[in-house]
PDB file of N, CA and C in Angstrom:
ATOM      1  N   UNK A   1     -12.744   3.161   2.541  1.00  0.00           N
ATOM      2  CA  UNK A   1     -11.779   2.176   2.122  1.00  0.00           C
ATOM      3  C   UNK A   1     -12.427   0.796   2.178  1.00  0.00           C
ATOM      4  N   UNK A   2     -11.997   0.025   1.209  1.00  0.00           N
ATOM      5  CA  UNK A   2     -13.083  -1.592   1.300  1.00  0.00           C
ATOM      6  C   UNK A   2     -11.582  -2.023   1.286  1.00  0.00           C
ATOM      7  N   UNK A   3     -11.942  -3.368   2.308  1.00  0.00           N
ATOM      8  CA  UNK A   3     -11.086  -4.250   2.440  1.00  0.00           C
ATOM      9  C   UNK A   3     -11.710  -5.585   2.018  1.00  0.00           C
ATOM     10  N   UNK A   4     -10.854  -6.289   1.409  1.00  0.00           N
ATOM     11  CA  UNK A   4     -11.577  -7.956   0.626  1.00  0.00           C
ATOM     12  C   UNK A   4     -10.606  -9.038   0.984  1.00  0.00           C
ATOM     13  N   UNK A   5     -11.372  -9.870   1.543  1.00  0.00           N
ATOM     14  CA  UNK A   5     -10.358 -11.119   1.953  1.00  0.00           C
ATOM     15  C   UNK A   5     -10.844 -11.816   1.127  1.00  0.00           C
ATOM     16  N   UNK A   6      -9.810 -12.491   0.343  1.00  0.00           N
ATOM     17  CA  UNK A   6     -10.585 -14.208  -0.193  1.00  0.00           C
ATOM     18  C   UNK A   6      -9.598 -15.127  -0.017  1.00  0.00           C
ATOM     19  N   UNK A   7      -9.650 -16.104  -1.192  1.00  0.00           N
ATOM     20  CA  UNK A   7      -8.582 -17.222  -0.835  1.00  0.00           C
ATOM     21  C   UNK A   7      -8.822 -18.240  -1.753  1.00  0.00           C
ATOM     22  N   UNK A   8      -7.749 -18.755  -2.235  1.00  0.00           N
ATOM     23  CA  UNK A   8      -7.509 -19.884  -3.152  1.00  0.00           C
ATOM     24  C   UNK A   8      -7.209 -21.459  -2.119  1.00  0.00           C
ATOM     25  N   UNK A   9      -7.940 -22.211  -3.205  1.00  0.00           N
ATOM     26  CA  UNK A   9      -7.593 -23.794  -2.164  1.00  0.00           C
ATOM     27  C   UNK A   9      -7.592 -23.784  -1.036  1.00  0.00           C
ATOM     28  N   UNK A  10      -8.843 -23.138  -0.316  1.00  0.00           N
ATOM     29  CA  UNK A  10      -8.911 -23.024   1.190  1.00  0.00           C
ATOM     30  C   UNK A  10      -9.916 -22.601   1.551  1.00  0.00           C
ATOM     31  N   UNK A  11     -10.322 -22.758   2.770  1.00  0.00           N
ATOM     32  CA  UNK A  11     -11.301 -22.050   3.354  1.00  0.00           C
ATOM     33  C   UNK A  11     -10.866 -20.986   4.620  1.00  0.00           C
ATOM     34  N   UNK A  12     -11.413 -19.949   4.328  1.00  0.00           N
ATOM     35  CA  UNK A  12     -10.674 -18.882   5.469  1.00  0.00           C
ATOM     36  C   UNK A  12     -11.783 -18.880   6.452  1.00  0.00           C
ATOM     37  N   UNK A  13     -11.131 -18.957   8.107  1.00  0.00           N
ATOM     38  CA  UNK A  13     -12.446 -19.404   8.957  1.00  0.00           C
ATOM     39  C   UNK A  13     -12.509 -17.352   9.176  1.00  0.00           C
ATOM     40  N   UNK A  14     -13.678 -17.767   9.936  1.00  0.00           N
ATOM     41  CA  UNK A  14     -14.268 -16.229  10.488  1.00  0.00           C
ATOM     42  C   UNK A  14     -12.738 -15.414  11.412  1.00  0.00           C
ATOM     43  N   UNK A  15     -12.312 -15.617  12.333  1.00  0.00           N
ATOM     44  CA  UNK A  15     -11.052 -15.443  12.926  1.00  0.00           C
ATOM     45  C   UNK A  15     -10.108 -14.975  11.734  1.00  0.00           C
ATOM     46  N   UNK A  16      -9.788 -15.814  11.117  1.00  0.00           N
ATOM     47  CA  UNK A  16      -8.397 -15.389   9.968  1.00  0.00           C
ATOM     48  C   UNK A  16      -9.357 -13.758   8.869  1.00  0.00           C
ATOM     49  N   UNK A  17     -10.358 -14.223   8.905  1.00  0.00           N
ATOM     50  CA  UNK A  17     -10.372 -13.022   8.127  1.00  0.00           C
ATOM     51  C   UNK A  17     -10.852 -11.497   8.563  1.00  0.00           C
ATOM     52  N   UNK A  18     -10.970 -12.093  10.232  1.00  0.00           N
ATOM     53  CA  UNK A  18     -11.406 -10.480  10.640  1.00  0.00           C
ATOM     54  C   UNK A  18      -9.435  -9.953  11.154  1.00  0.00           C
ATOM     55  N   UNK A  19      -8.729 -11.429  11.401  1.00  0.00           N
ATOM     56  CA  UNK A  19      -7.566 -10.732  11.463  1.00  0.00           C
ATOM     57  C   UNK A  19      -6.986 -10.064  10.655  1.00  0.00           C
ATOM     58  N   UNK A  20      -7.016 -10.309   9.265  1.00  0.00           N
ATOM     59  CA  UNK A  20      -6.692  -9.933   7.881  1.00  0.00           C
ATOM     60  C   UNK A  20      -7.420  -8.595   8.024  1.00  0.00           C
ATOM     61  N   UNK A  21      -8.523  -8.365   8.071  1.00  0.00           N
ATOM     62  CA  UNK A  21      -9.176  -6.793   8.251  1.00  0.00           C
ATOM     63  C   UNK A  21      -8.394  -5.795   9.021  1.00  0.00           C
ATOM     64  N   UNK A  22      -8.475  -6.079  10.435  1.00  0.00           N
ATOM     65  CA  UNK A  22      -7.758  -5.783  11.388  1.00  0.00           C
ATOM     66  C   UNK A  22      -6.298  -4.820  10.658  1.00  0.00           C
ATOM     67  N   UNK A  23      -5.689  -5.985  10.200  1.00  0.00           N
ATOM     68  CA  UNK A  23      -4.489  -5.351  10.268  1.00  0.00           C
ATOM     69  C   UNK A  23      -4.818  -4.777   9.075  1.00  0.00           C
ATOM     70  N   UNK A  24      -4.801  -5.176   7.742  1.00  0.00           N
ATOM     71  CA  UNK A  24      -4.983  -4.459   6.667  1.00  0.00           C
ATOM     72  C   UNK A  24      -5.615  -2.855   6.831  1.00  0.00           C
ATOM     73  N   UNK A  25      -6.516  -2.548   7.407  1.00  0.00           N
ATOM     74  CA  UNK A  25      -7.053  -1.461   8.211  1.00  0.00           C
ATOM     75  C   UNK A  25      -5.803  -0.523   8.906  1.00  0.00           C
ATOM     76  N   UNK A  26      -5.049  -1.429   9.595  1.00  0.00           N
ATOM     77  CA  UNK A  26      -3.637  -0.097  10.278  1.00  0.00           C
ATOM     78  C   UNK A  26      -2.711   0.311   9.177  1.00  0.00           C
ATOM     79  N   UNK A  27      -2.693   0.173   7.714  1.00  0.00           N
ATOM     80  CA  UNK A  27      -1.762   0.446   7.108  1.00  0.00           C
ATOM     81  C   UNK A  27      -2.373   2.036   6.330  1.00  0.00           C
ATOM     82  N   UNK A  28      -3.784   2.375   6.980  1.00  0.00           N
ATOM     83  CA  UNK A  28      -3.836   3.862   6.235  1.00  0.00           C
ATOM     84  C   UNK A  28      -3.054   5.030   6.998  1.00  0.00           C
ATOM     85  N   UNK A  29      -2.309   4.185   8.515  1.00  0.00           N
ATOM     86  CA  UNK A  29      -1.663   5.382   9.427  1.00  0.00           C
ATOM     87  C   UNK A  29      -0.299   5.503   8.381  1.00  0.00           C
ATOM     88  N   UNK A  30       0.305   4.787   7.629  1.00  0.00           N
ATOM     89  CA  UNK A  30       1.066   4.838   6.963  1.00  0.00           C
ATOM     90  C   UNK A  30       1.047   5.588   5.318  1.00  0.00           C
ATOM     91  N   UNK A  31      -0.271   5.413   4.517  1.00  0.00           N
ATOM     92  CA  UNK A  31      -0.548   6.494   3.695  1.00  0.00           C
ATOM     93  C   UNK A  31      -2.395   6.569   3.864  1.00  0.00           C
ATOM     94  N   UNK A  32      -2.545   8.159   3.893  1.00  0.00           N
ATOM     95  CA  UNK A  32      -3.758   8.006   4.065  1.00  0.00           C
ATOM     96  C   UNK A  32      -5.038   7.979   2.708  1.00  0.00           C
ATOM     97  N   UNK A  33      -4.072   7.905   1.777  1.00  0.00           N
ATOM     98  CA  UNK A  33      -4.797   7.769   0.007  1.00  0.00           C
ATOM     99  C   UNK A  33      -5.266   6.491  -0.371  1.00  0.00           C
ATOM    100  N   UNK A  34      -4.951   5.481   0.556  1.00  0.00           N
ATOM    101  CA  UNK A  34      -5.858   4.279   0.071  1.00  0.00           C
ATOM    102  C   UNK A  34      -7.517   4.077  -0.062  1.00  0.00           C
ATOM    103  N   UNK A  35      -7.689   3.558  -1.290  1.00  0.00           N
ATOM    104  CA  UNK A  35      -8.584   3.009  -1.880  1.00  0.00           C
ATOM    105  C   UNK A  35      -9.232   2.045  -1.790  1.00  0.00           C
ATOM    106  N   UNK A  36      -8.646   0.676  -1.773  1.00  0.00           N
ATOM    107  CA  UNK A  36      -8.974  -0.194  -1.574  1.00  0.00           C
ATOM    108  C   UNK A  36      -7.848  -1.435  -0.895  1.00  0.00           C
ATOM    109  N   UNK A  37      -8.068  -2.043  -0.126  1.00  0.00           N
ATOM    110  CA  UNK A  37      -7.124  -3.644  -0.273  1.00  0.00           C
ATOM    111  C   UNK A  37      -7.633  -4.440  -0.067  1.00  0.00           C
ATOM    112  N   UNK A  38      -6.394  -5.653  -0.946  1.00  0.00           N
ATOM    113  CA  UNK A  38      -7.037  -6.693  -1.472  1.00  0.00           C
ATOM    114  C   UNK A  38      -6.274  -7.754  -1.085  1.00  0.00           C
ATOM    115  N   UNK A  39      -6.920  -8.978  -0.049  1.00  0.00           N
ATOM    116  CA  UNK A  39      -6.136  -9.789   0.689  1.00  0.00           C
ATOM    117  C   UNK A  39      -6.445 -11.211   0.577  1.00  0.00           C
ATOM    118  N   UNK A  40      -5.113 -11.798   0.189  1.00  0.00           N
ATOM    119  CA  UNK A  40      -5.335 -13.275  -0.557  1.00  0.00           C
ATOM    120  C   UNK A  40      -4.692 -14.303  -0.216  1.00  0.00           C
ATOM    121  N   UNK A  41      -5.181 -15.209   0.314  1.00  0.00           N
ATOM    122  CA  UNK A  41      -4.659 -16.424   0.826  1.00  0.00           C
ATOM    123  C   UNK A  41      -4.886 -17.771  -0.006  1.00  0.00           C
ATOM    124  N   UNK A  42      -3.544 -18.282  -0.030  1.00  0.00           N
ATOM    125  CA  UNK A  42      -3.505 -19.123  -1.014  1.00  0.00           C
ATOM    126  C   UNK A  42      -2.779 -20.210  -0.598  1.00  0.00           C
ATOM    127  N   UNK A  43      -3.230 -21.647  -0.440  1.00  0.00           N
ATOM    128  CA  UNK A  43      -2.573 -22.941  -0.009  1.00  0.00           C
ATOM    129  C   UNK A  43      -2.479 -23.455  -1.009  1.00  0.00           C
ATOM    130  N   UNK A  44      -1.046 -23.833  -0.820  1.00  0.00           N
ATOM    131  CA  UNK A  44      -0.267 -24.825  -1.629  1.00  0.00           C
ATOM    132  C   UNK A  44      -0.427 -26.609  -0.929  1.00  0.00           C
ATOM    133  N   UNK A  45       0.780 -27.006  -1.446  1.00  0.00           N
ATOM    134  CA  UNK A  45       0.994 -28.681  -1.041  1.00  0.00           C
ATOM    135  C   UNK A  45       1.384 -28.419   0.740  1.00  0.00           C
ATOM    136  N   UNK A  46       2.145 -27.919   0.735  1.00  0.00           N
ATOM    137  CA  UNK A  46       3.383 -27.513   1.939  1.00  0.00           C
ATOM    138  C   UNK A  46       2.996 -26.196   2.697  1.00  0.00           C
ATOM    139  N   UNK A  47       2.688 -25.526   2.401  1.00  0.00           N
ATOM    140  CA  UNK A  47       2.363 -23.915   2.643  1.00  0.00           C
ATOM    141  C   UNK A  47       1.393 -23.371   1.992  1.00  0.00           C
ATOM    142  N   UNK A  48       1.141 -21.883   3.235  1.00  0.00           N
ATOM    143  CA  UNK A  48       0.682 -20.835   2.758  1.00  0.00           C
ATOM    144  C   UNK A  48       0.990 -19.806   1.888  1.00  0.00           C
ATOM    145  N   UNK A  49       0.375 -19.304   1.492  1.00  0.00           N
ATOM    146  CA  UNK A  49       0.819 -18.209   0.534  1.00  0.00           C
ATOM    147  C   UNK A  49      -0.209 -16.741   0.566  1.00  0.00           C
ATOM    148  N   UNK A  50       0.675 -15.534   0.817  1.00  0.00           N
ATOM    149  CA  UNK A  50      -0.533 -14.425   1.433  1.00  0.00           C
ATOM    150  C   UNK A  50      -0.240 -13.379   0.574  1.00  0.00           C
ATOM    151  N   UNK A  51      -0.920 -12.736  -0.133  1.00  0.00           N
ATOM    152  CA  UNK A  51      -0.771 -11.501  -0.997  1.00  0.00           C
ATOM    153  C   UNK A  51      -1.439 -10.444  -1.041  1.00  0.00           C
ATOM    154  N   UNK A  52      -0.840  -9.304  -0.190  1.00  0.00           N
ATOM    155  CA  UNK A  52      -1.520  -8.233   0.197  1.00  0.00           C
ATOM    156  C   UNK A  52      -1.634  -6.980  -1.297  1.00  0.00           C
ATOM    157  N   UNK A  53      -2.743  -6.905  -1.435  1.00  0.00           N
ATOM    158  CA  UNK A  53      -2.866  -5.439  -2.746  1.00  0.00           C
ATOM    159  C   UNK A  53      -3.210  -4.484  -2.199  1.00  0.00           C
ATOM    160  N   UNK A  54      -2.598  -3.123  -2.269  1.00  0.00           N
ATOM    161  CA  UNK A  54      -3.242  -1.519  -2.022  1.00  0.00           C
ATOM    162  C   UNK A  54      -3.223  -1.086  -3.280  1.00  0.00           C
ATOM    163  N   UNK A  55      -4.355  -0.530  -3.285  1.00  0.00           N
ATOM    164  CA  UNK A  55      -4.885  -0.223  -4.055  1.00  0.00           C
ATOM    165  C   UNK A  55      -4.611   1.397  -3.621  1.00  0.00           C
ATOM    166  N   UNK A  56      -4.201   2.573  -4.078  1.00  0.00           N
ATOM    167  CA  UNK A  56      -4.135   4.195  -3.798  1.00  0.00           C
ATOM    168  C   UNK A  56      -4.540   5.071  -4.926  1.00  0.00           C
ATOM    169  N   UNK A  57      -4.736   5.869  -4.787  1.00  0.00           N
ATOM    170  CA  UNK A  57      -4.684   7.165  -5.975  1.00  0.00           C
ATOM    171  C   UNK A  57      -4.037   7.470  -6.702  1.00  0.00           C
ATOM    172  N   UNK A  58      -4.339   7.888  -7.607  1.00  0.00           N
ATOM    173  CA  UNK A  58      -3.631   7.947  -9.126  1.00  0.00           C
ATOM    174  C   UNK A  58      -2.952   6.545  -9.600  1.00  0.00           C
ATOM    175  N   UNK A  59      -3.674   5.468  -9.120  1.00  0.00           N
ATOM    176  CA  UNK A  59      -3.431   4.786  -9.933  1.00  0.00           C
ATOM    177  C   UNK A  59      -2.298   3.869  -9.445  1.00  0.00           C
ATOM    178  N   UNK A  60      -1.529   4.232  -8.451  1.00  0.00           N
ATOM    179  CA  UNK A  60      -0.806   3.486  -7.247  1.00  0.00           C
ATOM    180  C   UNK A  60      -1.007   2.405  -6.525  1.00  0.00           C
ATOM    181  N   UNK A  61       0.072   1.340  -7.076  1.00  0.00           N
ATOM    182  CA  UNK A  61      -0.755  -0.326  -6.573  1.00  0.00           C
ATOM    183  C   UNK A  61       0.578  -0.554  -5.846  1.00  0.00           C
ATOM    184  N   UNK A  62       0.470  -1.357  -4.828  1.00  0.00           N
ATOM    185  CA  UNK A  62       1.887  -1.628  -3.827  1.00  0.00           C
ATOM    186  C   UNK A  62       1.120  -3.056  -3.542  1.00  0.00           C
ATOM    187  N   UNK A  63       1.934  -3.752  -3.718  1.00  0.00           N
ATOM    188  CA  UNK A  63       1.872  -5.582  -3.613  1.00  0.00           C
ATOM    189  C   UNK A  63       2.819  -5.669  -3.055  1.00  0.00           C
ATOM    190  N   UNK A  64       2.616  -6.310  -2.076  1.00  0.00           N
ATOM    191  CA  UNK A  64       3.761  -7.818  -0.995  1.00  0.00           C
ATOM    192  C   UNK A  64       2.896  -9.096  -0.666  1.00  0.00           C
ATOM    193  N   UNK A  65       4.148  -9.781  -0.552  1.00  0.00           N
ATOM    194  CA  UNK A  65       3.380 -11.120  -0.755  1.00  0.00           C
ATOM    195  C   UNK A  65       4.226 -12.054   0.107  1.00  0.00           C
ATOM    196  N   UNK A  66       4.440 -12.991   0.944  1.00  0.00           N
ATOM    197  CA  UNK A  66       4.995 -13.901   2.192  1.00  0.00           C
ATOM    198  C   UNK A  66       4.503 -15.191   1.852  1.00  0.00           C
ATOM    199  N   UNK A  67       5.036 -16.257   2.240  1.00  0.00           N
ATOM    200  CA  UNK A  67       5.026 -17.803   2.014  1.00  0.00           C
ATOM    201  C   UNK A  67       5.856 -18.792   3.075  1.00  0.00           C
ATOM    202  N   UNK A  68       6.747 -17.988   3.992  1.00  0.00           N
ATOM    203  CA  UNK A  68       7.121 -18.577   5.394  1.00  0.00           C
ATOM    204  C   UNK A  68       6.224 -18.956   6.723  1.00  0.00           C
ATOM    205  N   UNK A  69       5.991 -19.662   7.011  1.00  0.00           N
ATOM    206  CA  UNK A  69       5.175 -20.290   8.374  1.00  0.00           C
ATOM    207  C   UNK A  69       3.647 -20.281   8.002  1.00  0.00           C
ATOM    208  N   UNK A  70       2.991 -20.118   9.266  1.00  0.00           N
ATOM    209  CA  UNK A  70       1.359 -20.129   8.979  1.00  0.00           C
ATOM    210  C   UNK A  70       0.771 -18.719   8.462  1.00  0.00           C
ATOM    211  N   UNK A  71      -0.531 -19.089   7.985  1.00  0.00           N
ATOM    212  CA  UNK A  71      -1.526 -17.565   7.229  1.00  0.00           C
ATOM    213  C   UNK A  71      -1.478 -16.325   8.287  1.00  0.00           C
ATOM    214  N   UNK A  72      -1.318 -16.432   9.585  1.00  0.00           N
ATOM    215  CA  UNK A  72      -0.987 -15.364  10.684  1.00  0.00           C
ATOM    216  C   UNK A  72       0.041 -14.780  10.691  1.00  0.00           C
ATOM    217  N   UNK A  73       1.261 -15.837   9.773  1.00  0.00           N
ATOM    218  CA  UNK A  73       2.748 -14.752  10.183  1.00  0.00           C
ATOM    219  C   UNK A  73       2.926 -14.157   9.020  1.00  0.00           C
ATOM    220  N   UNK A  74       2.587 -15.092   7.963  1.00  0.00           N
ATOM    221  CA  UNK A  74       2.772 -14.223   6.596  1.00  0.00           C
ATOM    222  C   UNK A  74       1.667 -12.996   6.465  1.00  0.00           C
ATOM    223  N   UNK A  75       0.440 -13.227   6.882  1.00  0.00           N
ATOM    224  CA  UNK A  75      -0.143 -11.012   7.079  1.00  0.00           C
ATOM    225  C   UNK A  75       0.363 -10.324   7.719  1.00  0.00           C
ATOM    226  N   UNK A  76       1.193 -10.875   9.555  1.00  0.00           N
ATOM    227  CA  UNK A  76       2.207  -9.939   9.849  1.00  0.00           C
ATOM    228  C   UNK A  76       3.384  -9.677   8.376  1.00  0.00           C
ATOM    229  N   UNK A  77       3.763 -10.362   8.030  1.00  0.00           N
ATOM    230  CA  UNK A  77       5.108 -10.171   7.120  1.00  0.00           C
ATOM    231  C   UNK A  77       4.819  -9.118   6.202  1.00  0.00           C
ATOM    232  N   UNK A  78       3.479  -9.608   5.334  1.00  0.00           N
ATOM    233  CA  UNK A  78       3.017  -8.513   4.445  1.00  0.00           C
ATOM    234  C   UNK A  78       2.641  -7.122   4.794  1.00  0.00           C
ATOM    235  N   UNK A  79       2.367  -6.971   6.298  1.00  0.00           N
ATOM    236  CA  UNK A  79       1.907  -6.009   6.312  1.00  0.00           C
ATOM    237  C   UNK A  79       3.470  -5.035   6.917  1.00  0.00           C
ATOM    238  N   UNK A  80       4.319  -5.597   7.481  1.00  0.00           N
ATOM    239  CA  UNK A  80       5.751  -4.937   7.621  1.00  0.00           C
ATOM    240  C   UNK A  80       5.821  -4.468   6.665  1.00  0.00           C
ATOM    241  N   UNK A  81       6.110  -5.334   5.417  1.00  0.00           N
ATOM    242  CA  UNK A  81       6.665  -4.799   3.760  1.00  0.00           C
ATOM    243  C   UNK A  81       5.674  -3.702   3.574  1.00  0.00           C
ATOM    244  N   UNK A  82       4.524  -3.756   4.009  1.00  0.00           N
ATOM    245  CA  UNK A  82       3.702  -2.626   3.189  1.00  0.00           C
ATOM    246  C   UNK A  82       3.833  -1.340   4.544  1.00  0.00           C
ATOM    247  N   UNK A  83       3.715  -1.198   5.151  1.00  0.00           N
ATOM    248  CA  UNK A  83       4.215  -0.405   5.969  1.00  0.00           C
ATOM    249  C   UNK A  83       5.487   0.452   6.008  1.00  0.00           C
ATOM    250  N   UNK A  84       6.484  -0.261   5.398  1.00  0.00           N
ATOM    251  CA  UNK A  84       7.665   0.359   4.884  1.00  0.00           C
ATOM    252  C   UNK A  84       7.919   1.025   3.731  1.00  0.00           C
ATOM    253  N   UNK A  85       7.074   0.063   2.707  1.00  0.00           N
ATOM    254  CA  UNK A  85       6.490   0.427   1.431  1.00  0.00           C
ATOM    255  C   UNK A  85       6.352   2.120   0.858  1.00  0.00           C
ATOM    256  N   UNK A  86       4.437   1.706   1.941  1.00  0.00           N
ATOM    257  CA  UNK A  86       3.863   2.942   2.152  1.00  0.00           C
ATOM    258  C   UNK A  86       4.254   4.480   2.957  1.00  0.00           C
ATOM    259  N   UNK A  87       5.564   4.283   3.431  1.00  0.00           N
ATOM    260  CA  UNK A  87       5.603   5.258   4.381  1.00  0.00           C
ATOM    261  C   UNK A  87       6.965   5.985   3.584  1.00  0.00           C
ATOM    262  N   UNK A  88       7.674   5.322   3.033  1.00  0.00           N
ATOM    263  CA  UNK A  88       8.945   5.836   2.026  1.00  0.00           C
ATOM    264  C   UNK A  88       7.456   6.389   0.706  1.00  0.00           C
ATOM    265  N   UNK A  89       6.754   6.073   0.322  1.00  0.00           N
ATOM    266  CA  UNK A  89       6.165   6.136  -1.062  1.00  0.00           C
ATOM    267  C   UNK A  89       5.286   7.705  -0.601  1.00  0.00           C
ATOM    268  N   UNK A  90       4.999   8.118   0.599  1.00  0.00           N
ATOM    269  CA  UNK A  90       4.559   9.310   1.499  1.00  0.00           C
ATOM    270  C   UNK A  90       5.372   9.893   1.542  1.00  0.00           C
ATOM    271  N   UNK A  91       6.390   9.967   1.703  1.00  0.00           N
ATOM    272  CA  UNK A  91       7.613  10.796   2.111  1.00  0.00           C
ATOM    273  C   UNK A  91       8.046  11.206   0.975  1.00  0.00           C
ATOM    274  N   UNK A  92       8.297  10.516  -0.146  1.00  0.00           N
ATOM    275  CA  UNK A  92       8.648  10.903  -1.209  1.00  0.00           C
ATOM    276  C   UNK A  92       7.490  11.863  -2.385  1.00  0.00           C
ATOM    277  N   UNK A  93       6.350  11.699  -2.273  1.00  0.00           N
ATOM    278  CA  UNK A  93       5.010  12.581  -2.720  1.00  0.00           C
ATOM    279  C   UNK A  93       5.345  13.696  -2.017  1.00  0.00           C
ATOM    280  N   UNK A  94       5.639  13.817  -0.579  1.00  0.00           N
ATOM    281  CA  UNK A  94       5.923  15.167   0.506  1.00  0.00           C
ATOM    282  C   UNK A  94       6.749  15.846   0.037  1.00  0.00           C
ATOM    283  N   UNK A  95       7.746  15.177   0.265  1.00  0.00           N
ATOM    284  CA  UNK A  95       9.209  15.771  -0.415  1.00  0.00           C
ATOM    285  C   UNK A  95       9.186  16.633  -1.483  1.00  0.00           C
ATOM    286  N   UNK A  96       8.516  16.578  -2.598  1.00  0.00           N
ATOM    287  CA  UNK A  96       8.212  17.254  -4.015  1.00  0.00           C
ATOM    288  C   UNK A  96       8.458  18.481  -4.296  1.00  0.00           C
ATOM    289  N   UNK A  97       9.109  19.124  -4.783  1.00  0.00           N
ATOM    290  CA  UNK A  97       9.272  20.226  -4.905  1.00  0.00           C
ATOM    291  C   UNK A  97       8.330  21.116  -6.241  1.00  0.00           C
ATOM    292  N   UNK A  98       7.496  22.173  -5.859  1.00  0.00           N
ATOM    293  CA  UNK A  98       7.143  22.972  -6.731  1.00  0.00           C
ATOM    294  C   UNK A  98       7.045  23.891  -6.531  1.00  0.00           C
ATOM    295  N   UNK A  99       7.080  24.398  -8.158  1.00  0.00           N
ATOM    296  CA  UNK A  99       7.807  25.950  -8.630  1.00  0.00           C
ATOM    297  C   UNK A  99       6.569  26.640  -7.657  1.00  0.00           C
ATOM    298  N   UNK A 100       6.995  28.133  -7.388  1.00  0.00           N
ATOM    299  CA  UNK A 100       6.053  28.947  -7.079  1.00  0.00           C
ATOM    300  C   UNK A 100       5.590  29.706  -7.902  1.00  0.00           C
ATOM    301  N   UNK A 101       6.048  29.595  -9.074  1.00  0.00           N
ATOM    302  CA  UNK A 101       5.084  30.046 -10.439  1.00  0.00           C
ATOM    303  C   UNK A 101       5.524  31.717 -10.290  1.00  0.00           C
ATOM    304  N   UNK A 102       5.446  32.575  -9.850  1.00  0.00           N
ATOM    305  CA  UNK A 102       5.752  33.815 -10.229  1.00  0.00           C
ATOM    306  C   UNK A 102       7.201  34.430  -9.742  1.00  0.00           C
ATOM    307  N   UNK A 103       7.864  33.867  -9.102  1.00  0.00           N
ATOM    308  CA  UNK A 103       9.317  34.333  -8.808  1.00  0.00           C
ATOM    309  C   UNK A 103       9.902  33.299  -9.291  1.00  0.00           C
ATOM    310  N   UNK A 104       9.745  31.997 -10.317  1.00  0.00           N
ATOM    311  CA  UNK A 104      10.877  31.745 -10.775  1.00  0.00           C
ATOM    312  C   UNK A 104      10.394  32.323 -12.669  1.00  0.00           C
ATOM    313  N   UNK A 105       9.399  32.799 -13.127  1.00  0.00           N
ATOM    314  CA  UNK A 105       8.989  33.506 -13.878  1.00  0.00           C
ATOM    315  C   UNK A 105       9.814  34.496 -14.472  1.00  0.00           C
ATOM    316  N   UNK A 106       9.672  35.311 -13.157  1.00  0.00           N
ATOM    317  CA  UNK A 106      10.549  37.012 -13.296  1.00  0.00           C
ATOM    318  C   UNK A 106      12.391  36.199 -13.217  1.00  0.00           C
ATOM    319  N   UNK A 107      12.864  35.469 -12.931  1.00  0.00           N
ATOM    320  CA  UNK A 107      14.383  34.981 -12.806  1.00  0.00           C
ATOM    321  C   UNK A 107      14.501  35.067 -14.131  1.00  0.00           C
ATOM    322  N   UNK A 108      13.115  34.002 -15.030  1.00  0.00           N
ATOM    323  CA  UNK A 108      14.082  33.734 -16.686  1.00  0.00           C
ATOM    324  C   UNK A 108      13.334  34.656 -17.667  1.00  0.00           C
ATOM    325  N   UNK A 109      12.933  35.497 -17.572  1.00  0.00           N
ATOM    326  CA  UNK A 109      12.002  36.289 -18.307  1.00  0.00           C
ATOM    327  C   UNK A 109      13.041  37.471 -18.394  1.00  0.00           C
ATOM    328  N   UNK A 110      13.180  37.930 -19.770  1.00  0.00           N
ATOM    329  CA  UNK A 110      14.034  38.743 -20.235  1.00  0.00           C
ATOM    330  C   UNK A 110      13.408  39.839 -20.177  1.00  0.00           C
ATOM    331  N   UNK A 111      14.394  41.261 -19.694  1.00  0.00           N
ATOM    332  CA  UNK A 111      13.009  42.779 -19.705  1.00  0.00           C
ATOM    333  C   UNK A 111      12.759  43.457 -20.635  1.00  0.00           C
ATOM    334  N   UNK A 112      11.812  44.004 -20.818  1.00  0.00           N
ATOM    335  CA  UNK A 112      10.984  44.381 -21.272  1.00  0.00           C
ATOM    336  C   UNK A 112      11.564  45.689 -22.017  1.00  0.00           C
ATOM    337  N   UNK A 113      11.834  46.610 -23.154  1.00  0.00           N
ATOM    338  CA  UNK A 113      12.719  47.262 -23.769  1.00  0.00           C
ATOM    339  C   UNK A 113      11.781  48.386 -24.584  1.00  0.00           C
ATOM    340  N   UNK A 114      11.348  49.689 -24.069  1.00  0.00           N
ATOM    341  CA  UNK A 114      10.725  50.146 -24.111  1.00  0.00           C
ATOM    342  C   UNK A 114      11.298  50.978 -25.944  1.00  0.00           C
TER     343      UNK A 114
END
């Protein structure tokens, strides 16, 4: 799994971005198909702005994104949303139901009439 910190209009010190790793890193206990994430910090006039990307399989992208308090509370924030995200988006892949292919076969298959 690669994790990428960057950042718009800012400089991210060494600290903020191994925290950003850190946590970005605990969200595969939640699905374990990730690919990649992609973590973005972005200062405005007034505020921060943090936008977490997962990147998963088949093609599965889950974005959250926070803009309340400092760059520390909004990756906690993002990473709640993605945690909740990811763990309903698991459950529901689990959940799935498929045919067993030869007993629902013989149910609609008309017999055979010698």
């Amino acid at each position: 799994m690669i994790v990428t910190v960057a950042s718009r209009h800012m400089e991210i010190t060494p600290a903020m971005k191994s925290f950003a790793e850190q946590k970005a890193t605990k969200l595969t206990r939640y699905y374990d198909r990730i690919q990649e994430i992609e973590v973005i910090f972005d200062a405005g006039k007034d505020k921060v702005r943090v936008e977490v990307i997962v990147h998963g399989e088949h093609k599965n992208m889950f974005i959250a994104h926070h803009e309340e308090g400092d760059a520390y509370a909004c990756m906690d924030a993002c990473v709640d949303k993605l945690e909740r995200v990811l763990s309903d988006h698991k459950k529901k892949v689990k959940n799935r139901k498929h045919d067993v292919g030869d007993d629902k076969r013989d149910m609609h298959s008309e017999p055979v009439r010698d």
